[in-house]
C-alpha atoms as a PDB file:
ATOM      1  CA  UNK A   1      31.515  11.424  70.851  1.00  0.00           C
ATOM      2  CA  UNK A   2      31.271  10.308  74.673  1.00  0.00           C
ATOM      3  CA  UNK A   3      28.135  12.580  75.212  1.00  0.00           C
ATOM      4  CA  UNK A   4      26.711  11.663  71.708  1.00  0.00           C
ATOM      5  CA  UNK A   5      26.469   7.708  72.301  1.00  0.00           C
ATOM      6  CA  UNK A   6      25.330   8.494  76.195  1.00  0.00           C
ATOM      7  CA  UNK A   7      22.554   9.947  74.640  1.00  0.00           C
ATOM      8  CA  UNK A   8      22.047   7.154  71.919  1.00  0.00           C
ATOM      9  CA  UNK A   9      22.433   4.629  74.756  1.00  0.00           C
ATOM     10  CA  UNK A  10      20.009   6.454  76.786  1.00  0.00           C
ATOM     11  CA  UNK A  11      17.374   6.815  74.649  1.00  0.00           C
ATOM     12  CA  UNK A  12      17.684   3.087  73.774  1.00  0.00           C
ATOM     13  CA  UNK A  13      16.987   2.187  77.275  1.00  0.00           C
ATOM     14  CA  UNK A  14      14.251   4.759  77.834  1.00  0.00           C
ATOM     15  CA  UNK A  15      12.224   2.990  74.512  1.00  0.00           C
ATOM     16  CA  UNK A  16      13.226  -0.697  74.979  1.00  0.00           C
ATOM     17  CA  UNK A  17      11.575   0.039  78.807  1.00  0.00           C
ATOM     18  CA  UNK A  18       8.238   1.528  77.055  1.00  0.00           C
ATOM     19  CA  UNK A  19       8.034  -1.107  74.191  1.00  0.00           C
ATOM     20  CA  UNK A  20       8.195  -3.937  77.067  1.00  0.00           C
ATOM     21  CA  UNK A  21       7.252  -2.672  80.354  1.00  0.00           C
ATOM     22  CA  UNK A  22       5.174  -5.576  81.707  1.00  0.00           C
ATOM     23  CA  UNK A  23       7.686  -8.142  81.065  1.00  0.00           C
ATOM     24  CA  UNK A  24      10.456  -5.754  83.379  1.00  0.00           C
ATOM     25  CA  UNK A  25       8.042  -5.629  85.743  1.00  0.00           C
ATOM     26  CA  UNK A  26       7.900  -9.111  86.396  1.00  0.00           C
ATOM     27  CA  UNK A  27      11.848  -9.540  87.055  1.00  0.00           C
ATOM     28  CA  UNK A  28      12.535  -5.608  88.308  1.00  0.00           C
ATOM     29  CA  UNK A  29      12.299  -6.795  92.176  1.00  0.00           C
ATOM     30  CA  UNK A  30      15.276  -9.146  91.623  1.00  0.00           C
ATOM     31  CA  UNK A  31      17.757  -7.292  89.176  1.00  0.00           C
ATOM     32  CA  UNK A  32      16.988  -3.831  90.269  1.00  0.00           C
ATOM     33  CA  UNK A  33      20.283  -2.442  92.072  1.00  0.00           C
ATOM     34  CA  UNK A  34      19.760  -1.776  96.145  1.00  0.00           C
ATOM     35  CA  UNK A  35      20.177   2.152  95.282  1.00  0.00           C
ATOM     36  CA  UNK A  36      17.449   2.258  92.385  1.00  0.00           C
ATOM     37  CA  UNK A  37      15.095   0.305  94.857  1.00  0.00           C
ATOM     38  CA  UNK A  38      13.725   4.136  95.989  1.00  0.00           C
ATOM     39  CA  UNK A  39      12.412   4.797  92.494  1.00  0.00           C
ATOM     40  CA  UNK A  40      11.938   1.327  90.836  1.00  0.00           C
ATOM     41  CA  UNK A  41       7.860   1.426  91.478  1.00  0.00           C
ATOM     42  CA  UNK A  42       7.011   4.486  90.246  1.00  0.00           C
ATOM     43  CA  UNK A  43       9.348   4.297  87.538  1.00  0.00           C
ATOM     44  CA  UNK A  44       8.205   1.078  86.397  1.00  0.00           C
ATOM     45  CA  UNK A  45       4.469   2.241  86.949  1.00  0.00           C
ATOM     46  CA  UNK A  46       4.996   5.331  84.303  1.00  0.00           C
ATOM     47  CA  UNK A  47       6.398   3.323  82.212  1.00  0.00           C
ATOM     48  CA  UNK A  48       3.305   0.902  82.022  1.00  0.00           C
ATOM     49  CA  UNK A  49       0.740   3.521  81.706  1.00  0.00           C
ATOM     50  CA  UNK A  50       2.878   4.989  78.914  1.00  0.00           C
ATOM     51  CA  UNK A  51       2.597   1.010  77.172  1.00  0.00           C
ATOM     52  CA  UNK A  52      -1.057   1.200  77.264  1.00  0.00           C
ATOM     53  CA  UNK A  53      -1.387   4.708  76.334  1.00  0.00           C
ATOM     54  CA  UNK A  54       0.112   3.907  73.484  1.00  0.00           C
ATOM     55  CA  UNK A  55      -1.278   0.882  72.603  1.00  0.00           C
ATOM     56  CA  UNK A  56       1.685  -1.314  72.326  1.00  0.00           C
ATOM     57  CA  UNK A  57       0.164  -4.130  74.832  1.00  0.00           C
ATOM     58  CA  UNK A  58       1.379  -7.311  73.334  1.00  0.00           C
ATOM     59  CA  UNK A  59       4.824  -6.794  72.403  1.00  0.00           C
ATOM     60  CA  UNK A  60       7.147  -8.926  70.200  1.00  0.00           C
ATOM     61  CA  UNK A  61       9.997  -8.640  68.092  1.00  0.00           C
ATOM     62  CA  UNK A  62       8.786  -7.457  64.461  1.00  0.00           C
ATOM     63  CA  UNK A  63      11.159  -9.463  62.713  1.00  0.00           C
ATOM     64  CA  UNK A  64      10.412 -13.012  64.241  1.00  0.00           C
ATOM     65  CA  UNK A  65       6.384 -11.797  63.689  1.00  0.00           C
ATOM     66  CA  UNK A  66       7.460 -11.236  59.721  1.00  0.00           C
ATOM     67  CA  UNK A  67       9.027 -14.604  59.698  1.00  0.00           C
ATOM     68  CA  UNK A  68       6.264 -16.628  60.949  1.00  0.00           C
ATOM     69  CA  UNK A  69       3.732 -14.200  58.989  1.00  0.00           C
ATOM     70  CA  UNK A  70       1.931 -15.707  56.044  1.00  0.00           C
ATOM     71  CA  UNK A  71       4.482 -18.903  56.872  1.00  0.00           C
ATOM     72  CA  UNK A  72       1.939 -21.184  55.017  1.00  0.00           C
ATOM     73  CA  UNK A  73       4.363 -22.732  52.675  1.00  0.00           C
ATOM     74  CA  UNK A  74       3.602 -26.473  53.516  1.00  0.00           C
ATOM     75  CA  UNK A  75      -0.051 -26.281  51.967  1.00  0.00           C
ATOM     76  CA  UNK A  76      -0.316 -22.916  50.007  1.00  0.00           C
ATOM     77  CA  UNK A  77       0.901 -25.274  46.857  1.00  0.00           C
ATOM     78  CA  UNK A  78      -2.588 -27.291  47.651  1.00  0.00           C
ATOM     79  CA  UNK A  79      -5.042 -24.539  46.531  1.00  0.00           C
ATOM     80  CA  UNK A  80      -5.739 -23.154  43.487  1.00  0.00           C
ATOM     81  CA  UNK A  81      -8.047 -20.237  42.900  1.00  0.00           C
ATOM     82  CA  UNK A  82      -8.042 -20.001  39.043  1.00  0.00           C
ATOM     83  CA  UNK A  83     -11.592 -19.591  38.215  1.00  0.00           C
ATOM     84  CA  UNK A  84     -12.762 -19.428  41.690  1.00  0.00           C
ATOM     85  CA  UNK A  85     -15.836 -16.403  41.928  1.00  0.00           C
ATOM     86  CA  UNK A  86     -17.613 -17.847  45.035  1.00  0.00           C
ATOM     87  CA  UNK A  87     -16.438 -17.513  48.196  1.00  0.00           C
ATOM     88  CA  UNK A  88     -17.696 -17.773  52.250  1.00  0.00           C
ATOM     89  CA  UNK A  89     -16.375 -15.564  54.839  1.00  0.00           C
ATOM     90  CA  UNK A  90     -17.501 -17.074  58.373  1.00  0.00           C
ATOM     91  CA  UNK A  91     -16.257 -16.610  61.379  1.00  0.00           C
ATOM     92  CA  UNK A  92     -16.842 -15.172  64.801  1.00  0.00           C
ATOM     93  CA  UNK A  93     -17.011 -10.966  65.693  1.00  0.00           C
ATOM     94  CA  UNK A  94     -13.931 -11.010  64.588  1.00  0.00           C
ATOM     95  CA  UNK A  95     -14.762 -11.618  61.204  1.00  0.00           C
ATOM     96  CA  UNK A  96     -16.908  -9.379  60.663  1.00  0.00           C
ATOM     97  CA  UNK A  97     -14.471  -6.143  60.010  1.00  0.00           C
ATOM     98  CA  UNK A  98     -12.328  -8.646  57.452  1.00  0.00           C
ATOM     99  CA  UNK A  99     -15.250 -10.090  55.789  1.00  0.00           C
ATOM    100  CA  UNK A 100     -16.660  -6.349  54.935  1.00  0.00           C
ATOM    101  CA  UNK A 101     -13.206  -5.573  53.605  1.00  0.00           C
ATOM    102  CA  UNK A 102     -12.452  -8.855  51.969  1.00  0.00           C
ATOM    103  CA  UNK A 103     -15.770  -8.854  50.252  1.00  0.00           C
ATOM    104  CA  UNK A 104     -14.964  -5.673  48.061  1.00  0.00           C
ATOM    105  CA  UNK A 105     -11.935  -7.338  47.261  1.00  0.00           C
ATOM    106  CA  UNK A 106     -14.050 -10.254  46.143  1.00  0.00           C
ATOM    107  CA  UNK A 107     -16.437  -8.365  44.124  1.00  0.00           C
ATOM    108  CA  UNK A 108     -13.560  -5.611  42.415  1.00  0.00           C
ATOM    109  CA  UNK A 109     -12.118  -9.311  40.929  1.00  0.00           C
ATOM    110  CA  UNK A 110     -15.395  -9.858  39.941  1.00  0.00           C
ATOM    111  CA  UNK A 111     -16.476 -12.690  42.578  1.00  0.00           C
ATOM    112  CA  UNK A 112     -19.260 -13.440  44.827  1.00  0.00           C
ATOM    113  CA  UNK A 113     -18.637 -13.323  48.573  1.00  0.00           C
ATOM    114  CA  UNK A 114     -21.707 -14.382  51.158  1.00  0.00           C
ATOM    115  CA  UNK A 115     -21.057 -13.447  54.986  1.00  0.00           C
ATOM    116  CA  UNK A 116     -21.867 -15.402  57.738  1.00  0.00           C
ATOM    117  CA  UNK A 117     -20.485 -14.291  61.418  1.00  0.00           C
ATOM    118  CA  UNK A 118     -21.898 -15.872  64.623  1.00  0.00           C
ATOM    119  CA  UNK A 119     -21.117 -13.662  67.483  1.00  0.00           C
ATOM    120  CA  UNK A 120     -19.119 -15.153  70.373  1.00  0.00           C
ATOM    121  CA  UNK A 121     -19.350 -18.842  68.944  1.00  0.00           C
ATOM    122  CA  UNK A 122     -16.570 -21.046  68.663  1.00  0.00           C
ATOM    123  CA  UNK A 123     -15.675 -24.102  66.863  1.00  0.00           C
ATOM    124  CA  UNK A 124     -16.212 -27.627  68.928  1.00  0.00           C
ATOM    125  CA  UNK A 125     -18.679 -26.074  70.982  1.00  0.00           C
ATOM    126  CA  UNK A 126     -22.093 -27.857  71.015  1.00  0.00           C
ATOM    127  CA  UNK A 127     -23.938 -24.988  71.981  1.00  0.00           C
ATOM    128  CA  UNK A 128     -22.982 -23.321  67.963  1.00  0.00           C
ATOM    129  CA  UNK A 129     -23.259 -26.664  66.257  1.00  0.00           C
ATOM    130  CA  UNK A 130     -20.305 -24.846  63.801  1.00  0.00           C
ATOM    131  CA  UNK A 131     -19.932 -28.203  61.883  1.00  0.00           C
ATOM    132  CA  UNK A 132     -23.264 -28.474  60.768  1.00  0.00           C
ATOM    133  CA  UNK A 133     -24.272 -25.067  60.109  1.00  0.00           C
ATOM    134  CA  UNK A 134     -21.158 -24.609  58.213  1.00  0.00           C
ATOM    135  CA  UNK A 135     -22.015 -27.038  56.216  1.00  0.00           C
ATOM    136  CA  UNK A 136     -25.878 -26.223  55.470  1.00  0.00           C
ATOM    137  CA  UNK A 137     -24.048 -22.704  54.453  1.00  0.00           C
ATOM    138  CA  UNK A 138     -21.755 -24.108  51.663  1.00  0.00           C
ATOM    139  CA  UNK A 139     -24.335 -25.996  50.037  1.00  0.00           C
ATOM    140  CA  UNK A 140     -26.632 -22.825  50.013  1.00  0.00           C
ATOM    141  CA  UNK A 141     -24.377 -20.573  48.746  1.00  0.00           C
ATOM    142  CA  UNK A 142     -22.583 -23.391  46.864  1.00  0.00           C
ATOM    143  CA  UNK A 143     -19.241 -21.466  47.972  1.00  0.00           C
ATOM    144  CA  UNK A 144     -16.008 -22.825  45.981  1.00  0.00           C
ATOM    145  CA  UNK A 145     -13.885 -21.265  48.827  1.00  0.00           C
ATOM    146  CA  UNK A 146     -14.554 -20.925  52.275  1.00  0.00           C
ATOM    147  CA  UNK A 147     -12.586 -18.502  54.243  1.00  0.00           C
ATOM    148  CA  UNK A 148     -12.460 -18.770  58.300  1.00  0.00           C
ATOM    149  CA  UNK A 149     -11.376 -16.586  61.497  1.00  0.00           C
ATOM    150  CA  UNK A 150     -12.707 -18.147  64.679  1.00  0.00           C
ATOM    151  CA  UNK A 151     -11.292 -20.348  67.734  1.00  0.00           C
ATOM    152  CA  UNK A 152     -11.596 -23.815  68.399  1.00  0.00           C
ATOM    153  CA  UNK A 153     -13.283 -24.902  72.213  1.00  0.00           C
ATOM    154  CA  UNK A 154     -10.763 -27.451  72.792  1.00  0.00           C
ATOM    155  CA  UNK A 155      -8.322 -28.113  76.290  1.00  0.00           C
ATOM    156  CA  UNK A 156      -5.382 -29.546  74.188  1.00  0.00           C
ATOM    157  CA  UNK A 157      -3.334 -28.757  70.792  1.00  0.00           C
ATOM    158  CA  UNK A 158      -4.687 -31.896  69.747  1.00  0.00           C
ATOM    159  CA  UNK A 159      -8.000 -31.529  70.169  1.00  0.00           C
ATOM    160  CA  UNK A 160      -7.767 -28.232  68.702  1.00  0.00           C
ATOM    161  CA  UNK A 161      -6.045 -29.803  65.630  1.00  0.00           C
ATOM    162  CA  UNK A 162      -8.950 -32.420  65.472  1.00  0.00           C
ATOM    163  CA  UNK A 163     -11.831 -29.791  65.329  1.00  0.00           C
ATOM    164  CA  UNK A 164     -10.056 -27.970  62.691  1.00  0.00           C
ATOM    165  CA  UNK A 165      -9.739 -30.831  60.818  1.00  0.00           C
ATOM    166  CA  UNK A 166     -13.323 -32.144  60.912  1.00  0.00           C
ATOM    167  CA  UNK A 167     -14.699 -28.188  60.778  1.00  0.00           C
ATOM    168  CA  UNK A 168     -12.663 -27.807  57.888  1.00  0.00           C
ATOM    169  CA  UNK A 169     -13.565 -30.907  56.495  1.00  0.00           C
ATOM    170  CA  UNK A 170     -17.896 -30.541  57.029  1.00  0.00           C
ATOM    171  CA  UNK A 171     -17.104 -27.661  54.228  1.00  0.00           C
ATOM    172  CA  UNK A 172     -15.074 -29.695  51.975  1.00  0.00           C
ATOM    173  CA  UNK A 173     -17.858 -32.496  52.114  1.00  0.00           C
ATOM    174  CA  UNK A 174     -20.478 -30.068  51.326  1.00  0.00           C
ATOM    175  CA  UNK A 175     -19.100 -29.053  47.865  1.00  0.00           C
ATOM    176  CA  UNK A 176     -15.920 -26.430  48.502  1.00  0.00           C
ATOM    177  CA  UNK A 177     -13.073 -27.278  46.928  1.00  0.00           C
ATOM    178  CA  UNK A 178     -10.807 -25.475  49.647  1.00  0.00           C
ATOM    179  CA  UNK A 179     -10.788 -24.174  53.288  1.00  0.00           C
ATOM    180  CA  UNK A 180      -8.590 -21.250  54.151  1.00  0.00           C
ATOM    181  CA  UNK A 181      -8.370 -20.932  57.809  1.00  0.00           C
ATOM    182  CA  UNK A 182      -7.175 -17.779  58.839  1.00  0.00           C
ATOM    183  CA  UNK A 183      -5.746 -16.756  62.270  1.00  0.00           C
ATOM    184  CA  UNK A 184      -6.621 -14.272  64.540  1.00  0.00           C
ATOM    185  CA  UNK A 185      -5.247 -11.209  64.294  1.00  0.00           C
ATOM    186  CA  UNK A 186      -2.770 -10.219  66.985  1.00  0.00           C
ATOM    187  CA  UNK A 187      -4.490  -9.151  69.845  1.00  0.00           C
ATOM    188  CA  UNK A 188      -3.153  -6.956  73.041  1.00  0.00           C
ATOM    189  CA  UNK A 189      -4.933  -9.279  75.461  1.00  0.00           C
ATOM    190  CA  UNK A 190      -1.888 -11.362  77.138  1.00  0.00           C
ATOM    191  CA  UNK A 191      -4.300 -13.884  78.499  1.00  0.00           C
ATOM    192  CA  UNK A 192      -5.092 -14.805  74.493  1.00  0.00           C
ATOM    193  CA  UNK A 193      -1.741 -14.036  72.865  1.00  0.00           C
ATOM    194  CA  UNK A 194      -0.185 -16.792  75.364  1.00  0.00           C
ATOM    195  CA  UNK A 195      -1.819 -19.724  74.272  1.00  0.00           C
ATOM    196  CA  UNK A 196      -0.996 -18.037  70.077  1.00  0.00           C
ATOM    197  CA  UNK A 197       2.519 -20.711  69.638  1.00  0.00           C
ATOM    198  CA  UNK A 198       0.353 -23.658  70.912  1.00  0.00           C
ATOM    199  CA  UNK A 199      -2.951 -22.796  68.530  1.00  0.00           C
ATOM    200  CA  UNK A 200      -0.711 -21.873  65.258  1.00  0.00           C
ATOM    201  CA  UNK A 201       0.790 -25.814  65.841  1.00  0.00           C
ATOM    202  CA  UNK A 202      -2.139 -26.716  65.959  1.00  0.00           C
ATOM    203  CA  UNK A 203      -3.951 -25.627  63.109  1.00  0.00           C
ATOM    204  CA  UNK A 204      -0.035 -26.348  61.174  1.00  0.00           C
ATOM    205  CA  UNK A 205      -0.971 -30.069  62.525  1.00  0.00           C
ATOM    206  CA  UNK A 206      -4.856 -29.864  60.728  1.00  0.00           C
ATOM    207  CA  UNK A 207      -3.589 -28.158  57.203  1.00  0.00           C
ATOM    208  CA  UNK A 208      -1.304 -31.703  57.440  1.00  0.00           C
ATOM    209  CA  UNK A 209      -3.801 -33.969  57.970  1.00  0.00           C
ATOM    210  CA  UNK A 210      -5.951 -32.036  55.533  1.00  0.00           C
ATOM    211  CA  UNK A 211      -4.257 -31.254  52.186  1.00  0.00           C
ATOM    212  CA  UNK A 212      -6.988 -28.795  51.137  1.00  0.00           C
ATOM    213  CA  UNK A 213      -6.700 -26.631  54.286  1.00  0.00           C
ATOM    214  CA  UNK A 214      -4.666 -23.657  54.319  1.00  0.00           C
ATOM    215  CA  UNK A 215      -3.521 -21.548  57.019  1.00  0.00           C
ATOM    216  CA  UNK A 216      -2.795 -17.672  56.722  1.00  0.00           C
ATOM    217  CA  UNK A 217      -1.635 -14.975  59.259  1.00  0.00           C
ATOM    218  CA  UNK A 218      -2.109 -11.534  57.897  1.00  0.00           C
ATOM    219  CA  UNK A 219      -0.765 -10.245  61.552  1.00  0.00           C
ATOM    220  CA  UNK A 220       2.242  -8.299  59.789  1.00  0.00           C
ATOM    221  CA  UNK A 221       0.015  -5.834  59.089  1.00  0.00           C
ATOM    222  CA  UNK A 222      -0.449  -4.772  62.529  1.00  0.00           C
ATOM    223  CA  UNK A 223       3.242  -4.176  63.029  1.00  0.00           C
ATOM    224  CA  UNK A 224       3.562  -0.561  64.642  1.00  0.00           C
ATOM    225  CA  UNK A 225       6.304   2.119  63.708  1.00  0.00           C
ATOM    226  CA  UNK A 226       8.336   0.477  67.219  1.00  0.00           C
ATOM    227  CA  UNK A 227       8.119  -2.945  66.085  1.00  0.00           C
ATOM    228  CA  UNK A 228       5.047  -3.718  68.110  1.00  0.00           C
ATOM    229  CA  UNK A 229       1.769  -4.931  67.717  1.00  0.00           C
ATOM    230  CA  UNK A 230      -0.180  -1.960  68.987  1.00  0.00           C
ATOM    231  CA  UNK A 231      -3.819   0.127  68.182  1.00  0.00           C
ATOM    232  CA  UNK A 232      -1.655   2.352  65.748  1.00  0.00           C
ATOM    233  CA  UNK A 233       0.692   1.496  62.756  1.00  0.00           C
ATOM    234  CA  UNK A 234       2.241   4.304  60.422  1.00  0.00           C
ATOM    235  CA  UNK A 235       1.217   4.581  56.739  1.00  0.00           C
ATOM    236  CA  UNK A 236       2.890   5.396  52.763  1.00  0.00           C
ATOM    237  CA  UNK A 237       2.285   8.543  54.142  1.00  0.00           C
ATOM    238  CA  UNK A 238       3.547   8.813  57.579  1.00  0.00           C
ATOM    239  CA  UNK A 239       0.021   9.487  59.133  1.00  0.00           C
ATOM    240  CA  UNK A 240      -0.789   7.148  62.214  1.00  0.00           C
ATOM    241  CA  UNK A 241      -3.331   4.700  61.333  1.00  0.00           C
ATOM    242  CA  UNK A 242      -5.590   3.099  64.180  1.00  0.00           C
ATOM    243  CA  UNK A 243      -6.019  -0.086  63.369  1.00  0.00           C
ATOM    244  CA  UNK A 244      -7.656  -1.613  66.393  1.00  0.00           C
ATOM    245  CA  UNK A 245     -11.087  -1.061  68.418  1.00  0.00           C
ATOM    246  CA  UNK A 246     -10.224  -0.057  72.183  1.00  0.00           C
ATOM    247  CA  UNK A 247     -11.074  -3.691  73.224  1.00  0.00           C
ATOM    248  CA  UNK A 248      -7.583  -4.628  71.754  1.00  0.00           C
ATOM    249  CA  UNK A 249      -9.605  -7.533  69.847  1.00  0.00           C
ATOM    250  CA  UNK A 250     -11.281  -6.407  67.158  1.00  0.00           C
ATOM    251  CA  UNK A 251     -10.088  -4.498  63.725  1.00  0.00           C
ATOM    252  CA  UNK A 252     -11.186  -1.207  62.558  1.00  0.00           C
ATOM    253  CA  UNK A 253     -12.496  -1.006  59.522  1.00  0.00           C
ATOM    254  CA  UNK A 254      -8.418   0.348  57.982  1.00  0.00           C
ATOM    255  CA  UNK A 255      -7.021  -2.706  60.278  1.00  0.00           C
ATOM    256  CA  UNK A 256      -9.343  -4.997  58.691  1.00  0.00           C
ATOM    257  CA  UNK A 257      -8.430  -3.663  55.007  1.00  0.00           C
ATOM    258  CA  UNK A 258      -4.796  -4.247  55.617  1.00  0.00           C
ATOM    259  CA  UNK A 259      -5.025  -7.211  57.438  1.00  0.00           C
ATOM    260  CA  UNK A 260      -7.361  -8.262  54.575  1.00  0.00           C
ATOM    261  CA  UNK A 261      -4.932  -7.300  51.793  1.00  0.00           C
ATOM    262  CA  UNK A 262      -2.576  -9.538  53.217  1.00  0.00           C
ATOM    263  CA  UNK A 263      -4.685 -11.913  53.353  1.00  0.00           C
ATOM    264  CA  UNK A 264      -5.643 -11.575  49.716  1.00  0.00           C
ATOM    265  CA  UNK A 265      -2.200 -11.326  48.304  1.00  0.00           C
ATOM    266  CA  UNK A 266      -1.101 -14.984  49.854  1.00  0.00           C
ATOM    267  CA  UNK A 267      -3.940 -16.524  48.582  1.00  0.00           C
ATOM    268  CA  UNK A 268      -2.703 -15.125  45.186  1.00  0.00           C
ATOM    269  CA  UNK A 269       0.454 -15.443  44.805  1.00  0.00           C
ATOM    270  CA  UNK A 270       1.575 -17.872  41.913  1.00  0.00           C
END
């Protein structure tokens, strides 16, 4: 029994050190025991390149991810998609992999989807003029819904709130009855996923102001077989999907689909 739960405890450490091997890094030098000091580096550094082979970059705790996940109940009541068949996917690259899987959706239910993507652009930025173009798009493609993945150029939550607000609102002026703003997928760039708490208040604080903006997170679908948000995650079948590009930003076309489904299925639910 000893041996048995040495080996349980063991293996515990050895995977809780792989899931999060950054984050040890950055407190090893002061809890690591004098005697471990000798190997701490290179264990540490194995560990790391073992995180990245992997893909697990960004890690968080599965279970907190699923709570916050699709956590859109404060304005999913304000939209309603009976008889809806028109909708407008825009966005930056991101939005490109989701729109091409989103848009079969839309068209196996019998809808119309238009695409728009703008490469590297970002809301609140004069140099994309989002607002207007957005806009000008809607009223061409008279759009009933219009569906969005991009960031906001903005220093503060509240100026990221604001854009959001008037972005969403430049669509809702031009003749859509509904905005559906939906965040970024998780990403395994740490610079990005820091400022994630501070942007999903933000766009919270625009889908108050505006009743007819809705905000969606189809990130559970990322979830790994370890609980973290990685390049792989483990299907029906048990085969190991990739569901990321190697830039740890964008979806592959799978990602996309299951991101997408989830996605699909909040807008949709009764």
């Amino acid at each position: 029994m000893n041996r048995r739960f040495a080996s349980a405890a063991l293996s515990f450490c050895v995977v809780g050190m792989l899931l999060n091997a950054t984050n040890i890094a950055r407190v090893a030098t002061r809890t690591t025991p004098s005697y471990l000091k000798p190997v701490q580096q290179p264990v540490i550094d194995f560990a790391i390149r073992v995180e990245k082979f992997l893909g697990f970059g960004v890690v968080r705790s599965s279970s907190t991810r699923l709570r916050d996940a699709l956590d859109s109940s404060t304005t999913r009541e304000a939209i309603s998609l009976d008889g809806v068949k028109s909708y407008l996917l825009a966005g930056d690259s991101v939005m490109e992999s989701v729109a091409a899987a989103l848009s079969k959706t839309v068209t196996k239910e019998g809808g119309v989807a238009t695409t728009y993507v703008d490469v590297g652009s970002t809301a609140g930025n004069p140099l994309w003029a989002w607002e207007e173009t957005l806009a000008a798009r809607v009223r061409e493609t008279q759009a009933d819904v219009v569906v969005l993945l991009l960031d906001v150029d903005a220093t503060t939550p509240q100026e990221y709130s604001t854009e959001a607000v008037a972005l969403a609102r430049a669509a809702l002026n031009a003749g859509a009855s509904s905005v559906v703003w939906v965040e970024k997928p998780v990403t395994t760039l740490r610079s990005y996923e820091i400022h994630r708490p501070a942007i999903r208040r933000a766009l919270i604080d625009a889908a108050r102001q505006e009743p007819r903006l809705v905000i969606l997170d189809g990130s559970a679908a990322l979830i790994g077989p370890f609980g973290a948000f990685g390049s792989y995650v483990v299907g029906a079948d048990g085969t190991r999907i990739r569901v990321r590009e190697p830039d740890g930003v964008h979806l592959t076309a799978n990602g996309a689909r299951l991101f997408g489904d989830i996605i699909w299925s909040a807008l949709h639910q009764s």
